[in-house]
Protein backbone atom coordinates (compact mmCIF):
# COMPACT_ATOMS: atom_id res chain seq x y z
CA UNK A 1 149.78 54.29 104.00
CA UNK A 2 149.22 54.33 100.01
CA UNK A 3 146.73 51.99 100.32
CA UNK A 4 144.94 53.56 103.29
CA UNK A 5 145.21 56.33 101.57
CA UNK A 6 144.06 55.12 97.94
CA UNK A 7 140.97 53.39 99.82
CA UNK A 8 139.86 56.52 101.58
CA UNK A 9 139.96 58.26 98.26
CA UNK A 10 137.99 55.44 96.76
CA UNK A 11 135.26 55.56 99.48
CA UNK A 12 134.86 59.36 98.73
CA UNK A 13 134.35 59.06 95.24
CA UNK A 14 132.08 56.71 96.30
CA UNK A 15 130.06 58.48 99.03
CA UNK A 16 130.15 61.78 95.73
CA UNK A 17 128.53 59.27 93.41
CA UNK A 18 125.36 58.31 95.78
CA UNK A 19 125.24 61.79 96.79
CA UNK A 20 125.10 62.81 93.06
CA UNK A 21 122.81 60.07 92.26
CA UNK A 22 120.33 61.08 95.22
CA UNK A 23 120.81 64.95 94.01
CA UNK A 24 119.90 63.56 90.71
CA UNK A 25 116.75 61.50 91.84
CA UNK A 26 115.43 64.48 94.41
CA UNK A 27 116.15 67.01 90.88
CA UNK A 28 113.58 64.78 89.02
CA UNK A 29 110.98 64.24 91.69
CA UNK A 30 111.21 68.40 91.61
CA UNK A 31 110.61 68.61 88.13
CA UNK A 32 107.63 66.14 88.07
CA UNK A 33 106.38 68.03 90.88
CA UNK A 34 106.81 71.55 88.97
CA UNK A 35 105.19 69.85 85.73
CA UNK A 36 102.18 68.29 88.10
CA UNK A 37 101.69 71.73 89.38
CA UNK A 38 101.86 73.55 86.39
CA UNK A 39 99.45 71.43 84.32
CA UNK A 40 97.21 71.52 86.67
CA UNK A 41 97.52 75.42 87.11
CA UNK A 42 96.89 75.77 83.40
CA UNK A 43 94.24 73.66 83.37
CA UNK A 44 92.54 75.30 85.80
CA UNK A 45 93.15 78.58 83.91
CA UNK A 46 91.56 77.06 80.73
CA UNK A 47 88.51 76.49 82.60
CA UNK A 48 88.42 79.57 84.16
CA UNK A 49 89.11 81.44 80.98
CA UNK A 50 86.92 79.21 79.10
CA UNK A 51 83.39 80.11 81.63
CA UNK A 52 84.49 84.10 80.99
CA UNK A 53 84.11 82.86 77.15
CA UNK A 54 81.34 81.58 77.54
CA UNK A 55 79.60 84.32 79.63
CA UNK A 56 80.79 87.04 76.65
CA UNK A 57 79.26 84.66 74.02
CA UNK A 58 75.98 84.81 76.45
CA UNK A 59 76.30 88.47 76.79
CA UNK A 60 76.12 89.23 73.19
CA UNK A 61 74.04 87.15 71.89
CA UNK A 62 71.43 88.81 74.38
CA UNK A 63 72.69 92.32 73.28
CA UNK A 64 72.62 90.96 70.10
CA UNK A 65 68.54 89.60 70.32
CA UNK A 66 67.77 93.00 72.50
CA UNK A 67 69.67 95.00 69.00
CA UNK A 68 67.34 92.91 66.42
CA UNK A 69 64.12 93.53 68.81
CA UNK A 70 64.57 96.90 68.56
CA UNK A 71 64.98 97.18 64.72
CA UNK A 72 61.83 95.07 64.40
CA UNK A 73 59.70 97.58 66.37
CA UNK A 74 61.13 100.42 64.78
CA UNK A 75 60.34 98.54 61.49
CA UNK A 76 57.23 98.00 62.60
CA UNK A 77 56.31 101.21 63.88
CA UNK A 78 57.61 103.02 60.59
CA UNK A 79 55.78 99.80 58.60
CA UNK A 80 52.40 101.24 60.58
CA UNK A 81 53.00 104.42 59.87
CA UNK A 82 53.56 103.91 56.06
CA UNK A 83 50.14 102.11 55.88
CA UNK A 84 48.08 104.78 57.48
CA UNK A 85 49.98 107.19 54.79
CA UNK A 86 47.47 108.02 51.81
CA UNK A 87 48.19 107.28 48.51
CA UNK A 88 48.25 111.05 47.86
CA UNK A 89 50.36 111.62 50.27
CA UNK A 90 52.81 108.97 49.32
CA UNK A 91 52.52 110.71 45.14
CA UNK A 92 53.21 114.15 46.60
CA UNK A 93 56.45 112.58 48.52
CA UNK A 94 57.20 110.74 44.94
CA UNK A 95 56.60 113.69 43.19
CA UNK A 96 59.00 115.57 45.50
CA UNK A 97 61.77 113.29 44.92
CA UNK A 98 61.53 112.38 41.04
CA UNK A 99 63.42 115.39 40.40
CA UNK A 100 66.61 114.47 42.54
CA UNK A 101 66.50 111.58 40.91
CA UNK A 102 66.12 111.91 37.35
CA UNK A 103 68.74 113.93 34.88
């Protein structure tokens, strides 16, 4: 009866040890799984995030250009419009200021 006993106790233990060891194994294969999954979900992100990058960089550097296009022909308007002014003109408007300017 001991023995019958003893073995059948002995057999359980062993059944709880392969059912750890497959609990174990099927734990890993989750894991590896998550990991896969998640590397590739952040890759994908970095791409993602990296074409919205590169669309703002695009974006401002054509604000930027459409900015310095528009200072150059307001520069070159006012440029114009300082060459047509006469020199008498431009003395009067000297003349005007000098006194602002000196002590």
């Amino acid at each position: 009866m001991k023995e019958d006993l003893l073995s059948e106790v002995v057999e359980v233990e062993k059944e709880v040890a392969r059912n750890l060891e497959t609990a174990k194994i099927e734990a890993q294969e989750m894991l590896d799984n998550l990991r896969q999954a998640s590397e590739q979900e952040i890759s994908e992100e970095e791409k993602r995030l990296q074409e919205v990058l590169n669309q703002a960089i695009i974006s401002s550097d054509l604000s930027a250009e459409k900015k310095a296009a528009d200072i150059l022909r307001k520069a070159d308007t006012t440029a114009s419009r300082l060459e047509k002014t006469g020199d008498e003109a431009l003395k009067g408007i000297i003349r005007k200021h000098i006194p602002g300017i000196l002590p």
